[in-house]
Every structure is written in C-alpha cells, then in structure tokens.
N, C-alpha and C. Protein backbone atom coordinates (compact mmCIF):
# COMPACT_ATOMS: atom_id res chain seq x y z
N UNK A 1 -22.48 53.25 -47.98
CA UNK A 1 -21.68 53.84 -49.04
C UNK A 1 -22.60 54.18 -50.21
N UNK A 2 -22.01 55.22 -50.68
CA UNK A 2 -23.21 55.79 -51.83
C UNK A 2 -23.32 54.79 -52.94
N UNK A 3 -22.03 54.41 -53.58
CA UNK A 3 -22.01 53.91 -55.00
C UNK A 3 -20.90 52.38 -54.47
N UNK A 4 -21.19 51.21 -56.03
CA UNK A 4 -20.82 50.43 -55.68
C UNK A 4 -18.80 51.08 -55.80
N UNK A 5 -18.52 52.02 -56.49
CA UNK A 5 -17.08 52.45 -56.74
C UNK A 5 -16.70 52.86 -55.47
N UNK A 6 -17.52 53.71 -54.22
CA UNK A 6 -17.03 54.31 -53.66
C UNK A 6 -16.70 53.35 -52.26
N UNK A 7 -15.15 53.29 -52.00
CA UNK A 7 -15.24 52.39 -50.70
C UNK A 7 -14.61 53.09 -49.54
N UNK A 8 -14.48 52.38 -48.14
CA UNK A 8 -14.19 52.81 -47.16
C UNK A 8 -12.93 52.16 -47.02
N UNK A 9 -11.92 52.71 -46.35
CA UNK A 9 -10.52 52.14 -46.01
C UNK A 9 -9.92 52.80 -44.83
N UNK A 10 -9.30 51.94 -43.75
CA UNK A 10 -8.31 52.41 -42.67
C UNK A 10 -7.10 52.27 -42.64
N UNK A 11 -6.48 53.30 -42.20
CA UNK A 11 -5.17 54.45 -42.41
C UNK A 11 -4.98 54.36 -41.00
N UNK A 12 -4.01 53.66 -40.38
CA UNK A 12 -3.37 53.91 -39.42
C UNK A 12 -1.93 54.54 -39.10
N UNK A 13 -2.01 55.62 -38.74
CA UNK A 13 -0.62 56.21 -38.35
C UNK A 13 0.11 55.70 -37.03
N UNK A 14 0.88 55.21 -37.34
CA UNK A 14 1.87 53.79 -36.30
C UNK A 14 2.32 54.77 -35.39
N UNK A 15 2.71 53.85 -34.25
CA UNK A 15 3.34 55.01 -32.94
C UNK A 15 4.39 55.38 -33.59
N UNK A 16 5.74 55.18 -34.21
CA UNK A 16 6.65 55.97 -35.14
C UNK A 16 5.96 57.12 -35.81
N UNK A 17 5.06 57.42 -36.72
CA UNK A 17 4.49 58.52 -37.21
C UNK A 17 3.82 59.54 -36.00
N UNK A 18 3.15 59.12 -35.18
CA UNK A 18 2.34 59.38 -34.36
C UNK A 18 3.46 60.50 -32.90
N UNK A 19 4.53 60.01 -32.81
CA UNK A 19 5.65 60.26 -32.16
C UNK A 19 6.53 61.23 -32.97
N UNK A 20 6.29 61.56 -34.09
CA UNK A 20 7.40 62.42 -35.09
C UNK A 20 6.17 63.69 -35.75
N UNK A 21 4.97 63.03 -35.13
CA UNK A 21 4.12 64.41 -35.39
C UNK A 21 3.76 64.38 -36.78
N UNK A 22 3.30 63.58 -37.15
CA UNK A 22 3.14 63.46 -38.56
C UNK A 22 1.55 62.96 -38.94
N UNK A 23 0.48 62.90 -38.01
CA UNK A 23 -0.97 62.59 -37.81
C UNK A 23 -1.34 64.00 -38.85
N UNK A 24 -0.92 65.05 -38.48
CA UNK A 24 -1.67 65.99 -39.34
C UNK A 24 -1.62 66.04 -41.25
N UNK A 25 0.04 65.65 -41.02
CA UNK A 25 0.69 65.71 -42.59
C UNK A 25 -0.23 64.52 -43.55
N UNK A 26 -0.34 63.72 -42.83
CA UNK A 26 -0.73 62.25 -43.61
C UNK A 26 -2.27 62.47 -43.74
N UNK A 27 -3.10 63.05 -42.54
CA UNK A 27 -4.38 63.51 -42.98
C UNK A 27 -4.35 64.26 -44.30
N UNK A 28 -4.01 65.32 -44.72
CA UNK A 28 -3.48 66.19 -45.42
C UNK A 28 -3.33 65.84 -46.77
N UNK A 29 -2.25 64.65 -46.84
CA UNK A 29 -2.14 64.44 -48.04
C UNK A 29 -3.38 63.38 -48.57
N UNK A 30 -4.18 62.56 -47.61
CA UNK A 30 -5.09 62.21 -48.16
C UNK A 30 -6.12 62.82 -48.52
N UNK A 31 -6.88 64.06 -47.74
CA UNK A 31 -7.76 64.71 -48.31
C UNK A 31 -7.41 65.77 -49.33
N UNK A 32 -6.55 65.91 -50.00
CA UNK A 32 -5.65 66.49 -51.17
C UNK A 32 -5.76 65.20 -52.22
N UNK A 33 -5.80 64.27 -51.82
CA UNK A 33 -6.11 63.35 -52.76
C UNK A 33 -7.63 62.96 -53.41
N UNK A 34 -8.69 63.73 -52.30
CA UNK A 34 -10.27 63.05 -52.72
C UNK A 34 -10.21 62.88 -51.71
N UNK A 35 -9.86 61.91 -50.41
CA UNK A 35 -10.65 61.62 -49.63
C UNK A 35 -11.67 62.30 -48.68
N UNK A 36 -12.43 61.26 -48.24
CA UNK A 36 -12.80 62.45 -47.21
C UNK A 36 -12.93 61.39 -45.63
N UNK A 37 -13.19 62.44 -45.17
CA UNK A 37 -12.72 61.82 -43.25
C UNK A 37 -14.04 61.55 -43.10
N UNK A 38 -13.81 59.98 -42.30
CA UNK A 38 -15.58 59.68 -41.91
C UNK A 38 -15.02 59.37 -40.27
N UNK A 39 -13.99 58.82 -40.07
CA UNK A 39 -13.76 58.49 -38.52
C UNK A 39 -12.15 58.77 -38.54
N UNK A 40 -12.38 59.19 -36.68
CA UNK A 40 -10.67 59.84 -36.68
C UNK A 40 -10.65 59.44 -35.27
N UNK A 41 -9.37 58.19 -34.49
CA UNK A 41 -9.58 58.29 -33.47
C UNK A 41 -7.99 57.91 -32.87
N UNK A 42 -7.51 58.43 -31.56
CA UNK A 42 -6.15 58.68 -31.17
C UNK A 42 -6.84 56.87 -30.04
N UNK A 43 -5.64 56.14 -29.93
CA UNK A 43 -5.38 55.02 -28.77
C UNK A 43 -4.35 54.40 -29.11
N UNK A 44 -4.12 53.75 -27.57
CA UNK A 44 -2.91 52.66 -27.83
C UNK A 44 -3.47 51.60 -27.87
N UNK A 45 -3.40 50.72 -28.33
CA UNK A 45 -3.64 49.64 -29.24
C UNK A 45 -3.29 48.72 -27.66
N UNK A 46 -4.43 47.96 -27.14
CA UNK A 46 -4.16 46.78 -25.93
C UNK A 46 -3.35 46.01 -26.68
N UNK A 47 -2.63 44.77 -26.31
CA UNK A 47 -2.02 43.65 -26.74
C UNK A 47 -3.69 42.61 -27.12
N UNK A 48 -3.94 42.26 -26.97
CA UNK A 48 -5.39 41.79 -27.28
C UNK A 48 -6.29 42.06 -28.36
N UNK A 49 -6.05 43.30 -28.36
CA UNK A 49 -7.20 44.11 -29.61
C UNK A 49 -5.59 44.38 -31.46
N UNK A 50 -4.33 44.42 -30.43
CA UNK A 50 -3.11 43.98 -31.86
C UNK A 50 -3.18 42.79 -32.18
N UNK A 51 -3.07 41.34 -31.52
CA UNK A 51 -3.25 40.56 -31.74
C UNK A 51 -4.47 39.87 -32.40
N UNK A 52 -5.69 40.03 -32.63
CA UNK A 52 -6.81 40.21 -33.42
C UNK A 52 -6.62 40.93 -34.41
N UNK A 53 -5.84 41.97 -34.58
CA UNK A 53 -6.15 42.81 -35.78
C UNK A 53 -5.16 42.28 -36.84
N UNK A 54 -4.28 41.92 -36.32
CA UNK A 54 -2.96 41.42 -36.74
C UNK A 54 -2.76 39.57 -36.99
N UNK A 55 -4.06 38.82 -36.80
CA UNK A 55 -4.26 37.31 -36.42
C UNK A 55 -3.09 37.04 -37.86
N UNK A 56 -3.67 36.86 -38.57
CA UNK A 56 -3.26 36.87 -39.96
C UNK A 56 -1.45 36.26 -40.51
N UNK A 57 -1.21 36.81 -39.12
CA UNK A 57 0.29 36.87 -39.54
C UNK A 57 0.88 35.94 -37.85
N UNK A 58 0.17 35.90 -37.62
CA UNK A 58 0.72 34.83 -36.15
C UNK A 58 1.09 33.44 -36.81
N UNK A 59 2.11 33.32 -35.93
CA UNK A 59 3.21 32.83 -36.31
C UNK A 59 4.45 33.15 -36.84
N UNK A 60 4.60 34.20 -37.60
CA UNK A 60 5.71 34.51 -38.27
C UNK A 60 6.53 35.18 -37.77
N UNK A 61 7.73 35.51 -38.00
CA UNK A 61 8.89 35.69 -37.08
C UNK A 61 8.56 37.26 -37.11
N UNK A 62 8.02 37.92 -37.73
CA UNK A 62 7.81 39.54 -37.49
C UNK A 62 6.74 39.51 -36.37
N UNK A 63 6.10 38.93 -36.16
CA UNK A 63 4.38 39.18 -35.57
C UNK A 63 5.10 39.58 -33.91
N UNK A 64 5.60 38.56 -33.35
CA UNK A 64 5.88 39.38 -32.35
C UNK A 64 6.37 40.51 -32.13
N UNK A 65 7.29 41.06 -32.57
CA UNK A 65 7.94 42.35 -32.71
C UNK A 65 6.79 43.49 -33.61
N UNK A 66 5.89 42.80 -34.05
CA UNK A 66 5.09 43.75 -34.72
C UNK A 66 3.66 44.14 -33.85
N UNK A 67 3.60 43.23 -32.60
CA UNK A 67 2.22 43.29 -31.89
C UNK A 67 3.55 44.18 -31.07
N UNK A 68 4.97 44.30 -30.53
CA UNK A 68 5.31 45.07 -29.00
C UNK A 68 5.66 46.59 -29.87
N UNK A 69 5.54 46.76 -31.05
CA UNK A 69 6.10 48.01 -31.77
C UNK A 69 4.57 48.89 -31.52
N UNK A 70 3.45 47.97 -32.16
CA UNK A 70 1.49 48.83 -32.47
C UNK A 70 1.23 48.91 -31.17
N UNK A 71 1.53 48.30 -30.12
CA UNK A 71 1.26 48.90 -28.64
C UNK A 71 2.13 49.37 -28.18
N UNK A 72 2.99 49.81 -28.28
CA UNK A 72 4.06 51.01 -27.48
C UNK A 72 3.90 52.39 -27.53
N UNK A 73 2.85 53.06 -28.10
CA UNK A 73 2.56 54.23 -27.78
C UNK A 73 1.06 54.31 -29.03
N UNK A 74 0.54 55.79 -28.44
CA UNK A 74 -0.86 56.01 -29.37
C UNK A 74 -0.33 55.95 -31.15
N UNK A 75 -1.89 55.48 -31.44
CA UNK A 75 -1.82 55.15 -32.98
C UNK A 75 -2.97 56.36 -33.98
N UNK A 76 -2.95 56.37 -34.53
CA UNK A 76 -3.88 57.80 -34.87
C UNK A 76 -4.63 56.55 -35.79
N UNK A 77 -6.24 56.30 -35.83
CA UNK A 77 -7.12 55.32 -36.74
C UNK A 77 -7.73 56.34 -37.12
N UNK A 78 -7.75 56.01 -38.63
CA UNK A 78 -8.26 57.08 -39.39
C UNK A 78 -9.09 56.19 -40.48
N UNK A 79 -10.62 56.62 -40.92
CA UNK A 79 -11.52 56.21 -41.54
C UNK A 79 -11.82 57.00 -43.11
N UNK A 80 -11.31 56.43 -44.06
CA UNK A 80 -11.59 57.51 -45.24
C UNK A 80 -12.33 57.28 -46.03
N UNK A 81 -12.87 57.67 -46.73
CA UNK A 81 -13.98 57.21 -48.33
C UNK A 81 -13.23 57.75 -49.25
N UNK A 82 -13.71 57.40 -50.40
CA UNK A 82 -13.68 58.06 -51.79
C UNK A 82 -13.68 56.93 -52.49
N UNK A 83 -13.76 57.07 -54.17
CA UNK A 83 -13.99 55.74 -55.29
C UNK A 83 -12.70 55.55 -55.18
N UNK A 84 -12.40 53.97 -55.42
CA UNK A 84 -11.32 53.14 -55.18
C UNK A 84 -10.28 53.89 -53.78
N UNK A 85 -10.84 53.91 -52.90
CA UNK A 85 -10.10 54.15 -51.84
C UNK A 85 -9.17 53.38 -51.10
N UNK A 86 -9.34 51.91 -51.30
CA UNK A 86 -7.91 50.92 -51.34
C UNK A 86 -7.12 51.43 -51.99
N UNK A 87 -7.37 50.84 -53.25
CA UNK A 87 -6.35 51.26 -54.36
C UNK A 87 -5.47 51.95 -54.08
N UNK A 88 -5.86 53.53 -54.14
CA UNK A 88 -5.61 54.40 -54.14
C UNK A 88 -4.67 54.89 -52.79
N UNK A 89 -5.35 54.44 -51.44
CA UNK A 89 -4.40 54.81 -50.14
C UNK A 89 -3.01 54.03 -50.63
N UNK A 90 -3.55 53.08 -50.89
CA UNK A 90 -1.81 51.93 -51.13
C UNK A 90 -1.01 52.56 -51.33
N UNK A 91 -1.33 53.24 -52.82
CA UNK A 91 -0.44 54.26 -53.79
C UNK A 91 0.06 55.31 -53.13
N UNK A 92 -0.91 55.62 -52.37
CA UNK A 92 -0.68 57.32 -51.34
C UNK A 92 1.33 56.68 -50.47
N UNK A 93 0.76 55.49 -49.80
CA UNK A 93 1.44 55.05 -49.08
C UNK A 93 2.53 54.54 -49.62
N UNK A 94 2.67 53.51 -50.36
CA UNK A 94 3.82 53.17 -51.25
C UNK A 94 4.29 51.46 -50.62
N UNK A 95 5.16 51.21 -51.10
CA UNK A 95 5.43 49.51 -50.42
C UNK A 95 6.02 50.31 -49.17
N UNK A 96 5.56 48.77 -48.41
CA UNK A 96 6.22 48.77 -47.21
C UNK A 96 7.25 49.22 -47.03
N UNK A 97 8.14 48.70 -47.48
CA UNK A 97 10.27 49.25 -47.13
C UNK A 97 9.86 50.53 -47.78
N UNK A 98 10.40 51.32 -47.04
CA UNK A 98 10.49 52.94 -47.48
C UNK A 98 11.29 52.88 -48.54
N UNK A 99 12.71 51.93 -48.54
CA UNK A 99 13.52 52.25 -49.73
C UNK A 99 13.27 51.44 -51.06
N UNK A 100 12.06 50.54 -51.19
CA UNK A 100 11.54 50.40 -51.96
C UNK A 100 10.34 50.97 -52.51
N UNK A 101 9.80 52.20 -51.42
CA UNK A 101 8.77 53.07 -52.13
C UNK A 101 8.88 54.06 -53.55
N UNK A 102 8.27 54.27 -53.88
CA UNK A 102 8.02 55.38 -54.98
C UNK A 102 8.53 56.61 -54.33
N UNK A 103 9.54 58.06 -54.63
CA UNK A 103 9.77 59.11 -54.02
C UNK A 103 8.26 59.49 -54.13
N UNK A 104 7.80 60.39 -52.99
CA UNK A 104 6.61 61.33 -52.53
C UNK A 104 5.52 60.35 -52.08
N UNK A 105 5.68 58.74 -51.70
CA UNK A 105 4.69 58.44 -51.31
C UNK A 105 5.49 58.58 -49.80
N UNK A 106 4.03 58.67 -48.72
CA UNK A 106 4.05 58.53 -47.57
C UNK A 106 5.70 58.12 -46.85
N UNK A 107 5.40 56.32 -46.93
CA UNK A 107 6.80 55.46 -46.62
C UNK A 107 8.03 56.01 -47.19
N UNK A 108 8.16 56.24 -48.71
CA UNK A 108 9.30 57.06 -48.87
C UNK A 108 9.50 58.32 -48.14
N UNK A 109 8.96 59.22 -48.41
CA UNK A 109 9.23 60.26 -46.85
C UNK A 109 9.63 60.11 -45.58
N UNK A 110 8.79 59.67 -45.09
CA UNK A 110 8.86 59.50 -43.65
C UNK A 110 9.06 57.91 -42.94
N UNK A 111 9.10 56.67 -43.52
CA UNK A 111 9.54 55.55 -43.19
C UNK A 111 10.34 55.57 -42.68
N UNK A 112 10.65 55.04 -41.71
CA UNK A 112 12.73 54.48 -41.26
C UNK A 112 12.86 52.96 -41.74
N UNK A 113 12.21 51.96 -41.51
CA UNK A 113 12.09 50.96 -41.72
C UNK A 113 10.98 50.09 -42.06
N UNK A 114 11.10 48.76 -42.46
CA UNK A 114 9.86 47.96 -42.91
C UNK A 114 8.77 48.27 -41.70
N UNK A 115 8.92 47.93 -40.75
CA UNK A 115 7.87 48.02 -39.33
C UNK A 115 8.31 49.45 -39.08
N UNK A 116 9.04 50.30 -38.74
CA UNK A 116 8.52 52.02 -38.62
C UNK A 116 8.44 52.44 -39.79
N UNK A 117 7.40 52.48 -40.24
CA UNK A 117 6.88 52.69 -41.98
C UNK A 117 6.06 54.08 -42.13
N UNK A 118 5.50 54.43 -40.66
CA UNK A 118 5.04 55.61 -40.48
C UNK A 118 3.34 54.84 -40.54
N UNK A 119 3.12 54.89 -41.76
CA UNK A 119 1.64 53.98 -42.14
C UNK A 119 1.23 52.93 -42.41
N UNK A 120 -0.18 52.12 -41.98
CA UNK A 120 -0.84 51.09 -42.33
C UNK A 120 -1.92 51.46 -43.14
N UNK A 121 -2.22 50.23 -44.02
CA UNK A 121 -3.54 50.69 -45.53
C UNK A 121 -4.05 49.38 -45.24
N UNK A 122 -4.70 49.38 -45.45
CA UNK A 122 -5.86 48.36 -45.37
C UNK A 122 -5.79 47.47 -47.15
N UNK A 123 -5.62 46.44 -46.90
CA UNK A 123 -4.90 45.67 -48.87
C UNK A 123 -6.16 45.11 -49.22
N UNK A 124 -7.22 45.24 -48.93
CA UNK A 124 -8.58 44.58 -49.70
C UNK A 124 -9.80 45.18 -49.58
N UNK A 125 -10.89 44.85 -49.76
CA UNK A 125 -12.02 46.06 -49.17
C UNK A 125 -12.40 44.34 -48.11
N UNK A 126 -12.27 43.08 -48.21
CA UNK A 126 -12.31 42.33 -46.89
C UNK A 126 -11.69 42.91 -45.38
N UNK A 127 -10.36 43.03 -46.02
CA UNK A 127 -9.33 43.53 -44.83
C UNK A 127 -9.94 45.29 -44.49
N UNK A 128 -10.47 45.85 -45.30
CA UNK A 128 -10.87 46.90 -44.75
C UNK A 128 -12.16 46.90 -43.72
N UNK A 129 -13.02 46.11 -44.35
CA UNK A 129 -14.17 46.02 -43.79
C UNK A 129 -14.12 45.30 -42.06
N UNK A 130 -13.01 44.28 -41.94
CA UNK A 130 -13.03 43.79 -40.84
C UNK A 130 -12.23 44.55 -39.89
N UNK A 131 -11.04 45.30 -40.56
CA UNK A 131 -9.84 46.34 -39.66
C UNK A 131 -11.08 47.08 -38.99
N UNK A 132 -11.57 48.09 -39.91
CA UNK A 132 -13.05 49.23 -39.69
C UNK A 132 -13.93 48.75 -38.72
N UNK A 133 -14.38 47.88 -38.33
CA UNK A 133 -15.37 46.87 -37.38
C UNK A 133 -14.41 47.03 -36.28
N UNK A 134 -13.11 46.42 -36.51
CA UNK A 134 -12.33 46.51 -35.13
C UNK A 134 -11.83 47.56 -34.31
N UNK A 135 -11.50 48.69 -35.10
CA UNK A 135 -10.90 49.66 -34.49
C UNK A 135 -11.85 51.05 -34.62
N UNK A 136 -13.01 51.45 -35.58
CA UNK A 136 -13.74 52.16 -36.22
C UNK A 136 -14.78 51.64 -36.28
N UNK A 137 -15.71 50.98 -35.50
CA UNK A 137 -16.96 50.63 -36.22
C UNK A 137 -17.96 51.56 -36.80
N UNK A 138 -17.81 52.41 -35.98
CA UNK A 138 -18.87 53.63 -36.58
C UNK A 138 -18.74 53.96 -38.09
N UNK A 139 -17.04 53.75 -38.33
CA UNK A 139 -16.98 54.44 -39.68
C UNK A 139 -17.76 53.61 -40.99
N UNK A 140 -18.15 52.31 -40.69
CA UNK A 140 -18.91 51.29 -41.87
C UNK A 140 -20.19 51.93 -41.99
N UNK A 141 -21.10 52.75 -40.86
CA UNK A 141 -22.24 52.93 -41.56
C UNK A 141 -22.07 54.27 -42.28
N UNK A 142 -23.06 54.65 -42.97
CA UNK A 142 -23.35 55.57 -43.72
C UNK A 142 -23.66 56.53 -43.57
C-alpha cells in the first residue's frame, strides 16, 4: 500500500446480490466513490473455507443459517483500495438491516433482509487483512 491512509478492504456480493444481478451496480458505485479495483473474483464459497471466514461468530444462533445462505450459490469477492477504505465501504453499504440503513446506501436499496443484505464490508483493517488472505490473497500485495 502506498501511504499509511490508504487501505485495502473486501466487498463481498452475497449469493442474494449475485442472483438479482447486481455484481456490476455495486462495483460501480464503489469506483464512483474513489475506489479502485485491485482483485475481482466469482466462487461458491465450500462449507470449509465459510466456516473459517465466518469462525468469529460460531456458535451463535445465526452462524448456521449464515454458513447454508454464503454457500448456496456464487459470491462475487471483490478487492478495493483507496484512503480510509473501511470506513468508507461501511458507509457505501449502510447497517446491516436494510430498514435500518441510510436511503442510497447499498443495503437500503437492494437488501431484503439482515442475512440477504446484498453486501459484506470488511469492519476493521484486522478483519480486512485476514478476509483478503482468505478469499483474495493476491489482493494484499502491492
């Protein structure tokens, strides 16, 4: 990364987004925002490689239903830069519950629900750095 401001963050478009055709729109509005594309890659998510990405939350009464939702069809992993690029995707994206988003972020648009939200953001530059390793490694170097 060039500068200590400028960070890397992953943007996953969930099989709900991914299924309603919406991989292009969400690219779109992030590079309209600054970003720019360092890695872009279409898969379905094994049960193995959700469960690792997702450790975090095992145990809790969503996790199962949230590892059989990220493997039920392709996920669009998307790698972005720009200064404060956490931050900033969050905002793109909005809270989780669509009907608690901001109108014009992401989730407000196109959400149906807490888990079909359309998008995942990466909430730390930790959680980014380890998501990016798992699903994107290429996108960490420079």
């Amino acid at each position: 990364m060039s500068d200590a401001t400028t960070e890397r963050t992953l943007i996953i478009v969930k099989p709900d987004g991914v299924a309603r055709r919406l991989v292009g729109e969400t690219i779109a509005r992030f590079e309209a925002a600054g970003f720019s594309l360092v890695a872009l890659r279409f898969a379905t998510l094994s049960e193995e490689l959700a469960r690792e990405f997702y450790a975090e939350h095992e145990g809790k009464e969503f996790y199962e239903p949230l590892i059989a939702f990220m493997t039920s069809g392709p996920v669009a992993l998307i790698g972005l830069e720009r200064e404060n690029a956490i931050e900033r995707a969050r905002q793109l994206c909005g809270k989780t519950n669509p009907l608690d988003a901001a109108p014009g972020t992401i989730r407000a648009d196109y959400g149906l629900d807490g888990r079909h939200n359309t998008v995942h953001a990466s909430d730390s530059p930790a959680s980014a750095e380890r998501e990016l390793a798992l699903v994107l490694p290429g996108a960490l170097e420079s």
